[in-house]
Each structure stands twice: as structure tokens, then as C-alpha cells.
PDB file of N, CA and C in Angstrom:
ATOM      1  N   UNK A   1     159.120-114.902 118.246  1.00  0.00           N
ATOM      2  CA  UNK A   1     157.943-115.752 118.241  1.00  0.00           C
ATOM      3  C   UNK A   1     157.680-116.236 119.662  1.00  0.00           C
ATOM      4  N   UNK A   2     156.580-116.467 119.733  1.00  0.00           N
ATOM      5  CA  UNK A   2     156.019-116.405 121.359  1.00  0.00           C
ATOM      6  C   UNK A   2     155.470-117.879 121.098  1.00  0.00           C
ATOM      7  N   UNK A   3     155.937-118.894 121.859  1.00  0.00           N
ATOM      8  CA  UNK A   3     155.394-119.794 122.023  1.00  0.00           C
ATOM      9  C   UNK A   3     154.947-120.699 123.125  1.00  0.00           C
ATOM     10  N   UNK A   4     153.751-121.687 123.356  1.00  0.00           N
ATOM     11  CA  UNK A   4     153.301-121.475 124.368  1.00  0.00           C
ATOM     12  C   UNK A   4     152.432-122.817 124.694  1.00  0.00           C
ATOM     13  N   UNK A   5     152.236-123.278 125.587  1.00  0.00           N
ATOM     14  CA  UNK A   5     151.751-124.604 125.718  1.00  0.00           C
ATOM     15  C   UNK A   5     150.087-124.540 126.497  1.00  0.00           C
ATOM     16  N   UNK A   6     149.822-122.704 126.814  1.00  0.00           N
ATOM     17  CA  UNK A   6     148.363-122.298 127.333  1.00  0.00           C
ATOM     18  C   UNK A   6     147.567-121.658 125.912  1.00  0.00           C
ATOM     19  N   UNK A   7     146.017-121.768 126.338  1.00  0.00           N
ATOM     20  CA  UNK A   7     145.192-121.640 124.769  1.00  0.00           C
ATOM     21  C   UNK A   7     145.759-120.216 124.440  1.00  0.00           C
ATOM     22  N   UNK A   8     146.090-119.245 124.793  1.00  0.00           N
ATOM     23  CA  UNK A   8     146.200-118.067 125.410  1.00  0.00           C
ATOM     24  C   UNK A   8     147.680-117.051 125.470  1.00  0.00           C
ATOM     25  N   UNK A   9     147.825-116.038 125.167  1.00  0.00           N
ATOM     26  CA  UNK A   9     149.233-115.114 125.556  1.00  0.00           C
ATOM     27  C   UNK A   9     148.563-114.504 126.601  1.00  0.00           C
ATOM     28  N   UNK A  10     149.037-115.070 128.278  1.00  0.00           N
ATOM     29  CA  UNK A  10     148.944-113.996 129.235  1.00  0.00           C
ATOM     30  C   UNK A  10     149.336-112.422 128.594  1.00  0.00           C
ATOM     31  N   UNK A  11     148.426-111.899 129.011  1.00  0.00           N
ATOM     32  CA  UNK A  11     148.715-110.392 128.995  1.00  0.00           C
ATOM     33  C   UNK A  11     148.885-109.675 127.690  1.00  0.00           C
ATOM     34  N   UNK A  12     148.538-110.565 126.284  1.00  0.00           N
ATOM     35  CA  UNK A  12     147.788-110.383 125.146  1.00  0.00           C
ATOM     36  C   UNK A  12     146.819-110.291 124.611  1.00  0.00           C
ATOM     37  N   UNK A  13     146.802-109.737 123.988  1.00  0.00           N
ATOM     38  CA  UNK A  13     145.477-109.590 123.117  1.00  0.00           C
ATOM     39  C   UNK A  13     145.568-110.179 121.674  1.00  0.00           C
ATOM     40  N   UNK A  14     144.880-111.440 121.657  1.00  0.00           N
ATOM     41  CA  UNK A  14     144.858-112.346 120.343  1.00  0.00           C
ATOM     42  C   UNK A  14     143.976-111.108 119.324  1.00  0.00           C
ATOM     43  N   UNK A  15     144.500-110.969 118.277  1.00  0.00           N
ATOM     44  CA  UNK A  15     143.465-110.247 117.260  1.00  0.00           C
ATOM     45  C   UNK A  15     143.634-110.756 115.991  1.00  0.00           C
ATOM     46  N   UNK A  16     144.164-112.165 115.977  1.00  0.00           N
ATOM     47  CA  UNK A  16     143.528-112.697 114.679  1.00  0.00           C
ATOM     48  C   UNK A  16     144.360-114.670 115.115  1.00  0.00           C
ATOM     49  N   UNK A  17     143.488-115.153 114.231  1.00  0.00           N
ATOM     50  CA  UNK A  17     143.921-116.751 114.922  1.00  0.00           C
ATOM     51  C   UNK A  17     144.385-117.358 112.935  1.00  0.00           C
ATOM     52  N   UNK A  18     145.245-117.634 112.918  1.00  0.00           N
ATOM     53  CA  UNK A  18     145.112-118.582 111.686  1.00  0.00           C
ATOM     54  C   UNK A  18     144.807-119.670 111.215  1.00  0.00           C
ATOM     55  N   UNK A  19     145.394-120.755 112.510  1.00  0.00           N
ATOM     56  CA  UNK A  19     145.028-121.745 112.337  1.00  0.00           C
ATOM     57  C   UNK A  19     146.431-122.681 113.088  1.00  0.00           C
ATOM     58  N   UNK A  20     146.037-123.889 112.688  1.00  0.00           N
ATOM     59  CA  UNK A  20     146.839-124.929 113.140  1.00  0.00           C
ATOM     60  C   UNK A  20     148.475-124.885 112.244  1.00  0.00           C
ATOM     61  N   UNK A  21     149.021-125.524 112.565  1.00  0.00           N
ATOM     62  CA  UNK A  21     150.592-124.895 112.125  1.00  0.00           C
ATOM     63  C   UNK A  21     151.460-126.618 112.847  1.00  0.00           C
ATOM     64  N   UNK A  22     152.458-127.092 112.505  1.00  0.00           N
ATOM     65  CA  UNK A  22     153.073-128.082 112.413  1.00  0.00           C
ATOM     66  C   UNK A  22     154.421-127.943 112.625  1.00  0.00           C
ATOM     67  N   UNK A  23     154.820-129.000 112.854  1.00  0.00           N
ATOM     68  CA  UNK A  23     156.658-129.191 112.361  1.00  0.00           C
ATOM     69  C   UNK A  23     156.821-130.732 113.121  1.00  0.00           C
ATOM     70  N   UNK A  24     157.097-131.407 112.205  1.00  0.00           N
ATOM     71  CA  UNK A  24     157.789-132.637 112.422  1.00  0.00           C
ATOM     72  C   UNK A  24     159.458-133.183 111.822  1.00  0.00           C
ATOM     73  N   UNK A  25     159.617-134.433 112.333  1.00  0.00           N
ATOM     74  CA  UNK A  25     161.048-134.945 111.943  1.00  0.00           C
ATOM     75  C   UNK A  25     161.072-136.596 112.345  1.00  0.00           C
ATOM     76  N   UNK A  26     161.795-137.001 111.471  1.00  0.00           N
ATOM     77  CA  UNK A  26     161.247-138.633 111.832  1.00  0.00           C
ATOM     78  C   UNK A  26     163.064-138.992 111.757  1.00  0.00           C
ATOM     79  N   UNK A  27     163.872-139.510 112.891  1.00  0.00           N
ATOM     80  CA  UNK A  27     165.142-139.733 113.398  1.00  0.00           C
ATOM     81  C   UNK A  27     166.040-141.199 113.076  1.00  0.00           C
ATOM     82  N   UNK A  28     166.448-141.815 112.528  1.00  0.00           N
ATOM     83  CA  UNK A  28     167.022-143.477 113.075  1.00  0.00           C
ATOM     84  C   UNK A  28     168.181-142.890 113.821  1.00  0.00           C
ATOM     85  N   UNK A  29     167.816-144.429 114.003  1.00  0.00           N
ATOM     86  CA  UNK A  29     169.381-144.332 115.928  1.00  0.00           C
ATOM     87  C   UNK A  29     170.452-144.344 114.402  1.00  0.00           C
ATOM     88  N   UNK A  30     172.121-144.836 114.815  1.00  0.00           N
ATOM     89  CA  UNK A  30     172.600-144.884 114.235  1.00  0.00           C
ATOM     90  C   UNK A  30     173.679-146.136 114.696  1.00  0.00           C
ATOM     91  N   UNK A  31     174.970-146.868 114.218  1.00  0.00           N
ATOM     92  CA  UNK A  31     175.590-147.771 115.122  1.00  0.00           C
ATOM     93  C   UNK A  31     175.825-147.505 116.213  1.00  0.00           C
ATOM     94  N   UNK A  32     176.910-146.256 115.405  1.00  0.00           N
ATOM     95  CA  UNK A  32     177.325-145.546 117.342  1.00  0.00           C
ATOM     96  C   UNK A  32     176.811-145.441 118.686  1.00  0.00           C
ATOM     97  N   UNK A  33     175.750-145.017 117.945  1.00  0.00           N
ATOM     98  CA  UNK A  33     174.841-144.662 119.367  1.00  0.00           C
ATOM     99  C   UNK A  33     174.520-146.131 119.469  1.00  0.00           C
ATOM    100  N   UNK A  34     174.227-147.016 119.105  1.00  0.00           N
ATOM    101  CA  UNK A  34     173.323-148.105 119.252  1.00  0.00           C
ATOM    102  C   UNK A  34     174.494-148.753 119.900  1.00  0.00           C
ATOM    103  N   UNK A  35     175.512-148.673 119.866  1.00  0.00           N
ATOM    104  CA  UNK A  35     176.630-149.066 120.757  1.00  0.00           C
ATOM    105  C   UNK A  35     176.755-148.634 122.080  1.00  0.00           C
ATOM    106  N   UNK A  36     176.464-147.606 122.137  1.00  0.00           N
ATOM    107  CA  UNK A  36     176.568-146.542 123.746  1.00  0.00           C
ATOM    108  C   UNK A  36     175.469-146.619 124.351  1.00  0.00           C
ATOM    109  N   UNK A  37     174.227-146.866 123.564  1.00  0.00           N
ATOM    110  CA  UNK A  37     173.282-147.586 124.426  1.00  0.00           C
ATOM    111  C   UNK A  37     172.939-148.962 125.243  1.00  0.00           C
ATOM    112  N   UNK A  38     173.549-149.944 124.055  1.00  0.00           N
ATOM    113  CA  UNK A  38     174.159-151.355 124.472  1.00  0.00           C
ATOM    114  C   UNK A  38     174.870-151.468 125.536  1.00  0.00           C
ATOM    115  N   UNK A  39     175.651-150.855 125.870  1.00  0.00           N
ATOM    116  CA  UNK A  39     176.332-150.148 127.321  1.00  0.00           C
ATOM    117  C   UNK A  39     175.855-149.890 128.264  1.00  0.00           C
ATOM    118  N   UNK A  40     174.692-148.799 127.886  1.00  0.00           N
ATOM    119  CA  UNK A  40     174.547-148.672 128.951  1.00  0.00           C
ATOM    120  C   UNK A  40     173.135-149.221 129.648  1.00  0.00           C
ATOM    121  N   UNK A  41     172.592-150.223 128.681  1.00  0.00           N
ATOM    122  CA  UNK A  41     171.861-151.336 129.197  1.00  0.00           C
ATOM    123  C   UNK A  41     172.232-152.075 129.918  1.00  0.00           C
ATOM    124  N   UNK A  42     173.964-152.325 129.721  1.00  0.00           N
ATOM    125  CA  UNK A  42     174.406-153.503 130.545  1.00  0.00           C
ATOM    126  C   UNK A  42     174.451-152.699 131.977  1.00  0.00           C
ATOM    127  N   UNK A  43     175.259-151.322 132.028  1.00  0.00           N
ATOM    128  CA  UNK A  43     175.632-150.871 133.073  1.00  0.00           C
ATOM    129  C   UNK A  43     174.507-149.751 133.982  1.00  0.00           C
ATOM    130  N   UNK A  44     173.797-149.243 133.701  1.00  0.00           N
ATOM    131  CA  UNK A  44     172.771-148.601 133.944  1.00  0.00           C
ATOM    132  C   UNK A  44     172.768-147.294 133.191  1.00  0.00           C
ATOM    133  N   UNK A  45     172.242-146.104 133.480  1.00  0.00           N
ATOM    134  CA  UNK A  45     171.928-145.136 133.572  1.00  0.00           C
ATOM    135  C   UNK A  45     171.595-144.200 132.335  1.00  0.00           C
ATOM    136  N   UNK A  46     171.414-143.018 131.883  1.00  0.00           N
ATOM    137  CA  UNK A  46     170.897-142.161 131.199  1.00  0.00           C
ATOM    138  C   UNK A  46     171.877-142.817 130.025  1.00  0.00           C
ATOM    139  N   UNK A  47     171.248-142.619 128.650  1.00  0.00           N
ATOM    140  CA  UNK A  47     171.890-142.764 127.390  1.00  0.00           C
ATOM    141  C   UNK A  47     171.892-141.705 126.426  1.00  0.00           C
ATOM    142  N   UNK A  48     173.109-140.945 126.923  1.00  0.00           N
ATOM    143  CA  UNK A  48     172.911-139.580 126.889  1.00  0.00           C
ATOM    144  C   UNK A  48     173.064-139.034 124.773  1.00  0.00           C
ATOM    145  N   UNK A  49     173.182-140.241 124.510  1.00  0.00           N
ATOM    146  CA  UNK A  49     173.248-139.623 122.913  1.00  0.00           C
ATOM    147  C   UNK A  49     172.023-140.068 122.194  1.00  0.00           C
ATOM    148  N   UNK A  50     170.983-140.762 122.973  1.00  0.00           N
ATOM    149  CA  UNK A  50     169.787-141.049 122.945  1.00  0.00           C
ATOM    150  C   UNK A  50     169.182-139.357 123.271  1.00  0.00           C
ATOM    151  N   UNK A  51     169.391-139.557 124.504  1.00  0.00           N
ATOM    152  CA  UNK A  51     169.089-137.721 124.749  1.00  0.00           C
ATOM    153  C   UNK A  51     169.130-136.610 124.246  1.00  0.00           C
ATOM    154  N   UNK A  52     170.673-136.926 123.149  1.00  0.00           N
ATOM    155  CA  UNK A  52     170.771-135.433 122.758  1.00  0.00           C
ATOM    156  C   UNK A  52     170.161-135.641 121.130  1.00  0.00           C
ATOM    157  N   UNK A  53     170.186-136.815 120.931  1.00  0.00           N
ATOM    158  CA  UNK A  53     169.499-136.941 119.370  1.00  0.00           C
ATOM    159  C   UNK A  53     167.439-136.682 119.718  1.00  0.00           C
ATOM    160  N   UNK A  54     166.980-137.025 120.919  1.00  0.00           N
ATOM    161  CA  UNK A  54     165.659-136.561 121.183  1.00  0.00           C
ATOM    162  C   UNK A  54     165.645-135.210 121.345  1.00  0.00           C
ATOM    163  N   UNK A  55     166.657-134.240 121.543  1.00  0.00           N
ATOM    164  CA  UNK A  55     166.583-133.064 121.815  1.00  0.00           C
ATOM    165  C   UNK A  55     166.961-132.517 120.850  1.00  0.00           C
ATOM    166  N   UNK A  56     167.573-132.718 119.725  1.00  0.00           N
ATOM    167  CA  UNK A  56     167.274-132.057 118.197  1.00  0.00           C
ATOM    168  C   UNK A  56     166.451-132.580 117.805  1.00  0.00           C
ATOM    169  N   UNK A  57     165.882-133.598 117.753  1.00  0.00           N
ATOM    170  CA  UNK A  57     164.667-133.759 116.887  1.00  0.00           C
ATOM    171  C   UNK A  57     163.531-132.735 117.059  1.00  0.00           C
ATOM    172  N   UNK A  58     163.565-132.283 118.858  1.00  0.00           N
ATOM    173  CA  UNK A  58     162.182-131.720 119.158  1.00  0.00           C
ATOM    174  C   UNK A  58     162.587-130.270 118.584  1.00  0.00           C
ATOM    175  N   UNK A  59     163.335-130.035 118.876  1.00  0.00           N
ATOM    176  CA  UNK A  59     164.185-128.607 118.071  1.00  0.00           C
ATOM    177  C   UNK A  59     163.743-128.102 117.233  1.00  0.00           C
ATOM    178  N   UNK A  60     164.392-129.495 115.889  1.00  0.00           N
ATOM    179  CA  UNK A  60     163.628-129.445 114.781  1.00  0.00           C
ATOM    180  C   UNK A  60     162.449-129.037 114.429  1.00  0.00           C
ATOM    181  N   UNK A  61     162.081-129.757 114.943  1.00  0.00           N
ATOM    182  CA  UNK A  61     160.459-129.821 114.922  1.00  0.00           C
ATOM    183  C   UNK A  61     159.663-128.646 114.871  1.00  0.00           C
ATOM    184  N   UNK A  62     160.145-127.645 116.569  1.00  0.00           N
ATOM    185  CA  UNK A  62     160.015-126.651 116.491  1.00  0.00           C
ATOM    186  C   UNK A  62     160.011-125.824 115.597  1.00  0.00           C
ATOM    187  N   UNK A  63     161.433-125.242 115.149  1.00  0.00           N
ATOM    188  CA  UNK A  63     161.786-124.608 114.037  1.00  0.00           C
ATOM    189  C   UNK A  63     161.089-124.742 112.848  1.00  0.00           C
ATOM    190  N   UNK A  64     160.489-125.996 112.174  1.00  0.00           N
ATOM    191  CA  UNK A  64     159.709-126.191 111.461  1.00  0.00           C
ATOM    192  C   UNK A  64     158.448-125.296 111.458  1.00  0.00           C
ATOM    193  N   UNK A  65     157.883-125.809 112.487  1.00  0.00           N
ATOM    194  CA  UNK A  65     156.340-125.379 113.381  1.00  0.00           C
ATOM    195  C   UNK A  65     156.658-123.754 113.443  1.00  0.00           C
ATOM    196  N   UNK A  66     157.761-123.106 113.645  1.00  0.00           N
ATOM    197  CA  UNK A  66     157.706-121.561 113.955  1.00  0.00           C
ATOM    198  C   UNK A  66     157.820-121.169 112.208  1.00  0.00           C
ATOM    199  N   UNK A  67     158.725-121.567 111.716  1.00  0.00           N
ATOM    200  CA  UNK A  67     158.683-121.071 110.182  1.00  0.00           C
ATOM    201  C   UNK A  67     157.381-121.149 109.211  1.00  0.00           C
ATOM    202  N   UNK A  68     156.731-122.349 109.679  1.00  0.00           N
ATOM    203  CA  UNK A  68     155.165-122.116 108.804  1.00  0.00           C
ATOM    204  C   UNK A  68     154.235-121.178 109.651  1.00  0.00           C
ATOM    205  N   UNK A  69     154.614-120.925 110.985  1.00  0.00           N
ATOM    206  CA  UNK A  69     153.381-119.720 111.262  1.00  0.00           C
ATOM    207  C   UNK A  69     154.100-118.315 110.491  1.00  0.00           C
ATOM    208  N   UNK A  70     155.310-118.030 110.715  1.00  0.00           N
ATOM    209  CA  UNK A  70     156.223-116.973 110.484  1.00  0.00           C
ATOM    210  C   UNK A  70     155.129-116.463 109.352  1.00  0.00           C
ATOM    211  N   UNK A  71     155.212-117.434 108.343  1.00  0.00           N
ATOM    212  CA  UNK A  71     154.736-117.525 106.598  1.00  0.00           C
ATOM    213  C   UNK A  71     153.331-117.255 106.746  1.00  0.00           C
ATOM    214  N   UNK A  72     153.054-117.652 107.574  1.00  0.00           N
ATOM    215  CA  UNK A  72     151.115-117.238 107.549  1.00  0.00           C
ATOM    216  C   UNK A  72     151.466-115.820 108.284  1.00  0.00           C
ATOM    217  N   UNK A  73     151.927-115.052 109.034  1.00  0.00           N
ATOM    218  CA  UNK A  73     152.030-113.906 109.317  1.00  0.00           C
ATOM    219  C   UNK A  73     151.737-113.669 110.876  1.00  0.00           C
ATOM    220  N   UNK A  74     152.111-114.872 111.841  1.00  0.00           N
ATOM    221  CA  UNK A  74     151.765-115.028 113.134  1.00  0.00           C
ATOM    222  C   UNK A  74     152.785-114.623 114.297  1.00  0.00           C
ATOM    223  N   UNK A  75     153.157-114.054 115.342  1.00  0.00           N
ATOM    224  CA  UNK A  75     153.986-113.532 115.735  1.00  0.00           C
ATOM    225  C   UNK A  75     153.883-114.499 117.555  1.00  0.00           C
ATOM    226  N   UNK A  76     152.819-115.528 117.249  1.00  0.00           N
ATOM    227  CA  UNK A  76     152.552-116.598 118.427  1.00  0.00           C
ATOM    228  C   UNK A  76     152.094-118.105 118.111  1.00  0.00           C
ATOM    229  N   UNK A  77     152.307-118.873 118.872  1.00  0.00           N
ATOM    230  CA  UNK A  77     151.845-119.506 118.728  1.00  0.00           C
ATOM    231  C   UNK A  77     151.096-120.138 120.121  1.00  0.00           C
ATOM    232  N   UNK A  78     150.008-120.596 120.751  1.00  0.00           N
ATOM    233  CA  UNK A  78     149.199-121.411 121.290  1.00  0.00           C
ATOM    234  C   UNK A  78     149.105-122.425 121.393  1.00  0.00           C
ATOM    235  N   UNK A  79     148.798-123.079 122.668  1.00  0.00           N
ATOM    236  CA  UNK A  79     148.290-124.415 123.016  1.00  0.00           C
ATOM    237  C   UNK A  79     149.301-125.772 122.085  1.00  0.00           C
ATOM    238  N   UNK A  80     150.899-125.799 122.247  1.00  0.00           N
ATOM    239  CA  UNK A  80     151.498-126.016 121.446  1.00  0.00           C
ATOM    240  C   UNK A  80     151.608-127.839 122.420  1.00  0.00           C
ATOM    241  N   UNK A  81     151.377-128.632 121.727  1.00  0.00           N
ATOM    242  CA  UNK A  81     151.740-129.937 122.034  1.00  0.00           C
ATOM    243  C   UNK A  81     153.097-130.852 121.519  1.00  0.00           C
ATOM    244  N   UNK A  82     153.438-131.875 122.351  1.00  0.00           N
ATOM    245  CA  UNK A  82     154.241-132.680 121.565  1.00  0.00           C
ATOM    246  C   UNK A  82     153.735-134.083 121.689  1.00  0.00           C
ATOM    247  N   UNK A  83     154.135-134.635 120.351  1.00  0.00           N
ATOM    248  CA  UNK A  83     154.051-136.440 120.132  1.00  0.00           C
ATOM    249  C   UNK A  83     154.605-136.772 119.635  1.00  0.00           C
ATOM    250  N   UNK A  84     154.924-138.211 119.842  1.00  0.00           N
ATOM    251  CA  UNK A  84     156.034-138.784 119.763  1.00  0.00           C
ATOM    252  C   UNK A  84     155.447-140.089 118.887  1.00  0.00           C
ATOM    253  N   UNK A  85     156.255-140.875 117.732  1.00  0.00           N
ATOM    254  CA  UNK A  85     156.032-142.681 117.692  1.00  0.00           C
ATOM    255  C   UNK A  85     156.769-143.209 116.765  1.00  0.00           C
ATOM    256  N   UNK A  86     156.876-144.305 116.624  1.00  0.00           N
ATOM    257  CA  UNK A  86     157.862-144.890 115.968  1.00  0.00           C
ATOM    258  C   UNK A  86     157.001-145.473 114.634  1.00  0.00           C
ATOM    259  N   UNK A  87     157.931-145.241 113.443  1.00  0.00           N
ATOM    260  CA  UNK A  87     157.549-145.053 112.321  1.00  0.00           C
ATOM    261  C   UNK A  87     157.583-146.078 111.590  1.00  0.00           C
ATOM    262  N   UNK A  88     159.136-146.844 112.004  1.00  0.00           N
ATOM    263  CA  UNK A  88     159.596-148.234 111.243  1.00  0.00           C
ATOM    264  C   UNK A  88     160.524-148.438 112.292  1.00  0.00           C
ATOM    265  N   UNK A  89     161.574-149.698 112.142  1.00  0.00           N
ATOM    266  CA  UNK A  89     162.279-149.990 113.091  1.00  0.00           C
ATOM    267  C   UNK A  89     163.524-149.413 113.241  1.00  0.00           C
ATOM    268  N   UNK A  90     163.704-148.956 114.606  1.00  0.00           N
ATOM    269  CA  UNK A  90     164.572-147.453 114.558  1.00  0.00           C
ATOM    270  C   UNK A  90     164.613-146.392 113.933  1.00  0.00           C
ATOM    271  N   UNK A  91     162.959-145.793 113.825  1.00  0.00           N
ATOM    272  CA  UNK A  91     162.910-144.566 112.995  1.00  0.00           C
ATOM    273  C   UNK A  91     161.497-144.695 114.344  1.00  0.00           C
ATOM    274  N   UNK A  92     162.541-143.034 114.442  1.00  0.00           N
ATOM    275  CA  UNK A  92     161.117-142.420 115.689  1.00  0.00           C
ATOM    276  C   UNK A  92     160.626-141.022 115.116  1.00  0.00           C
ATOM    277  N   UNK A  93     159.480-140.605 115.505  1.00  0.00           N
ATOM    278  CA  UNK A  93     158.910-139.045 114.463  1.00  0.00           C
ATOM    279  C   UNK A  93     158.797-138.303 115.980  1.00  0.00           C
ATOM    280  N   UNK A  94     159.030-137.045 115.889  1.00  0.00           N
ATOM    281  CA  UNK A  94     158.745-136.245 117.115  1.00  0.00           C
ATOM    282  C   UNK A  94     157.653-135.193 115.818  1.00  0.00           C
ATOM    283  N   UNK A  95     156.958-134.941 116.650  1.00  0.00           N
ATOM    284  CA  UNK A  95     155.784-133.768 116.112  1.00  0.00           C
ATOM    285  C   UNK A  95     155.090-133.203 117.269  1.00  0.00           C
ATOM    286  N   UNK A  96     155.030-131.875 116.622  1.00  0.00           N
ATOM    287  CA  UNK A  96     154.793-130.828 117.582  1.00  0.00           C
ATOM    288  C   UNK A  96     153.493-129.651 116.871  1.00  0.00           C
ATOM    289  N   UNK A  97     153.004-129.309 117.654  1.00  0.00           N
ATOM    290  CA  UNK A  97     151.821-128.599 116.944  1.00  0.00           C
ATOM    291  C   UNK A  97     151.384-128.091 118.044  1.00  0.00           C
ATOM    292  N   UNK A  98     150.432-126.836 117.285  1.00  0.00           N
ATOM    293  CA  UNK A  98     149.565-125.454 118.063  1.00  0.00           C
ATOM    294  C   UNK A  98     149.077-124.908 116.766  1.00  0.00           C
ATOM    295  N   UNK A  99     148.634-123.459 117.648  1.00  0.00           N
ATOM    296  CA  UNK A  99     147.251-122.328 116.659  1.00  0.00           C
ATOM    297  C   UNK A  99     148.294-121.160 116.899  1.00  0.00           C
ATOM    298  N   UNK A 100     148.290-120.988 115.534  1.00  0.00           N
ATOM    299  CA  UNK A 100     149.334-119.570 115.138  1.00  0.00           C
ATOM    300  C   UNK A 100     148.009-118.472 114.847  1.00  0.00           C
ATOM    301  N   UNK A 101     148.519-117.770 115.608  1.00  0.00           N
ATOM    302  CA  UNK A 101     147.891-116.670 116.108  1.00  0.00           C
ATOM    303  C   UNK A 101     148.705-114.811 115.978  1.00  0.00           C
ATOM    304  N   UNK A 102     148.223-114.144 115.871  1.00  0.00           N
ATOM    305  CA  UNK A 102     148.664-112.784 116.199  1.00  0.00           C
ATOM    306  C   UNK A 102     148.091-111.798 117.182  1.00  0.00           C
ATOM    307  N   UNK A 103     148.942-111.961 117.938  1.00  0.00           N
ATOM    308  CA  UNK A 103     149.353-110.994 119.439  1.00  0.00           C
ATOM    309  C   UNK A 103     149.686-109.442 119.775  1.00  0.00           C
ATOM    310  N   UNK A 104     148.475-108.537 120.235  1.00  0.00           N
ATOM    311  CA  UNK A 104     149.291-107.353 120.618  1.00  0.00           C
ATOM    312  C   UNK A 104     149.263-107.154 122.200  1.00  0.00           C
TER     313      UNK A 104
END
């Protein structure tokens, strides 16, 4: 699966568009982490299990978003965005979206 953040596959030829296509995931922190962040409020720097829990979520997300074009019969996807917001308290949603498309 070809995915892509331009309207467009350089050096493709779109010959059919399906449509819009999705994948979301909505996360809570957890103690642990909410401990290692507490930390590192006091002390500075990156909160790296903050990091790696934002980096499966977007994952997720992905994977989601590629399996419903898969199902419509799309071998790309287009103009793929991400957003982000918080849902309830300590519950964040990552969502990601584009135009599943087929590419030769």
C-alpha cells in the first residue's frame, strides 16, 4: 500500500478514486507512565513513554485507515492527514485520513 501525504502518486497513474477512508484510536495515559512523566516535569526533558504510546496510537490508526481501503480494493492512498484531541480526561484520539485510490 502506497501511502502518501501529496493529492497524487508521483509517477502514477490514478485510474479509479474511491473515496475517503479512516482509521482512528482514542489512548488513556496510564499510572506508570503518569509517574515517568511527573518526573520528568520536575527534571526536564522528552517523556519518552508519552512518545512511544503517541507512536502506536498513530500506527494504529494507520493500519486501520490501510485495512478499510485494502476492502474497498485500493492499492493507495492520497493526501493522507493527521489529527489529534482529547476526548475526556486522559483519553487522547489520534485520527488519520486520505482518498483511497487505485494506482498503475
Amino acid at each position: 500500500m502506497i501511502i502518501t501525504t501529496t493529492d497524487n502518486v508521483q509517477g502514477k497513474n490514478t485510474v479509479e478514486t474511491f473515496g475517503l477512508v479512516r482509521g482512528n484510536t482514542a489512548r488513556s495515559r496510564n499510572a506508570g507512565r503518569d509517574i515517568m512523566a511527573f518526573a520528568k516535569n520536575i527534571t526536564g526533558g522528552e517523556v519518552l513513554e508519552y512518545t512511544k504510546l503517541i507512536a502506536e496510537s498513530r500506527d494504529q490508526a494507520i493500519d486501520r485507515m490501510t485495512e478499510q481501503a485494502e476492502k474497498m480494493g485500493a492499492n493507495a492512498i492520497c493526501g493522507v492527514r493527521f489529527s489529534s484531541s482529547n476526548v475526556a480526561s486522559g483519553v487522547s484520539e489520534v485520527l488519520v485520513y486520505g482518498t483511497a485510490v487505485r494506482v498503475q
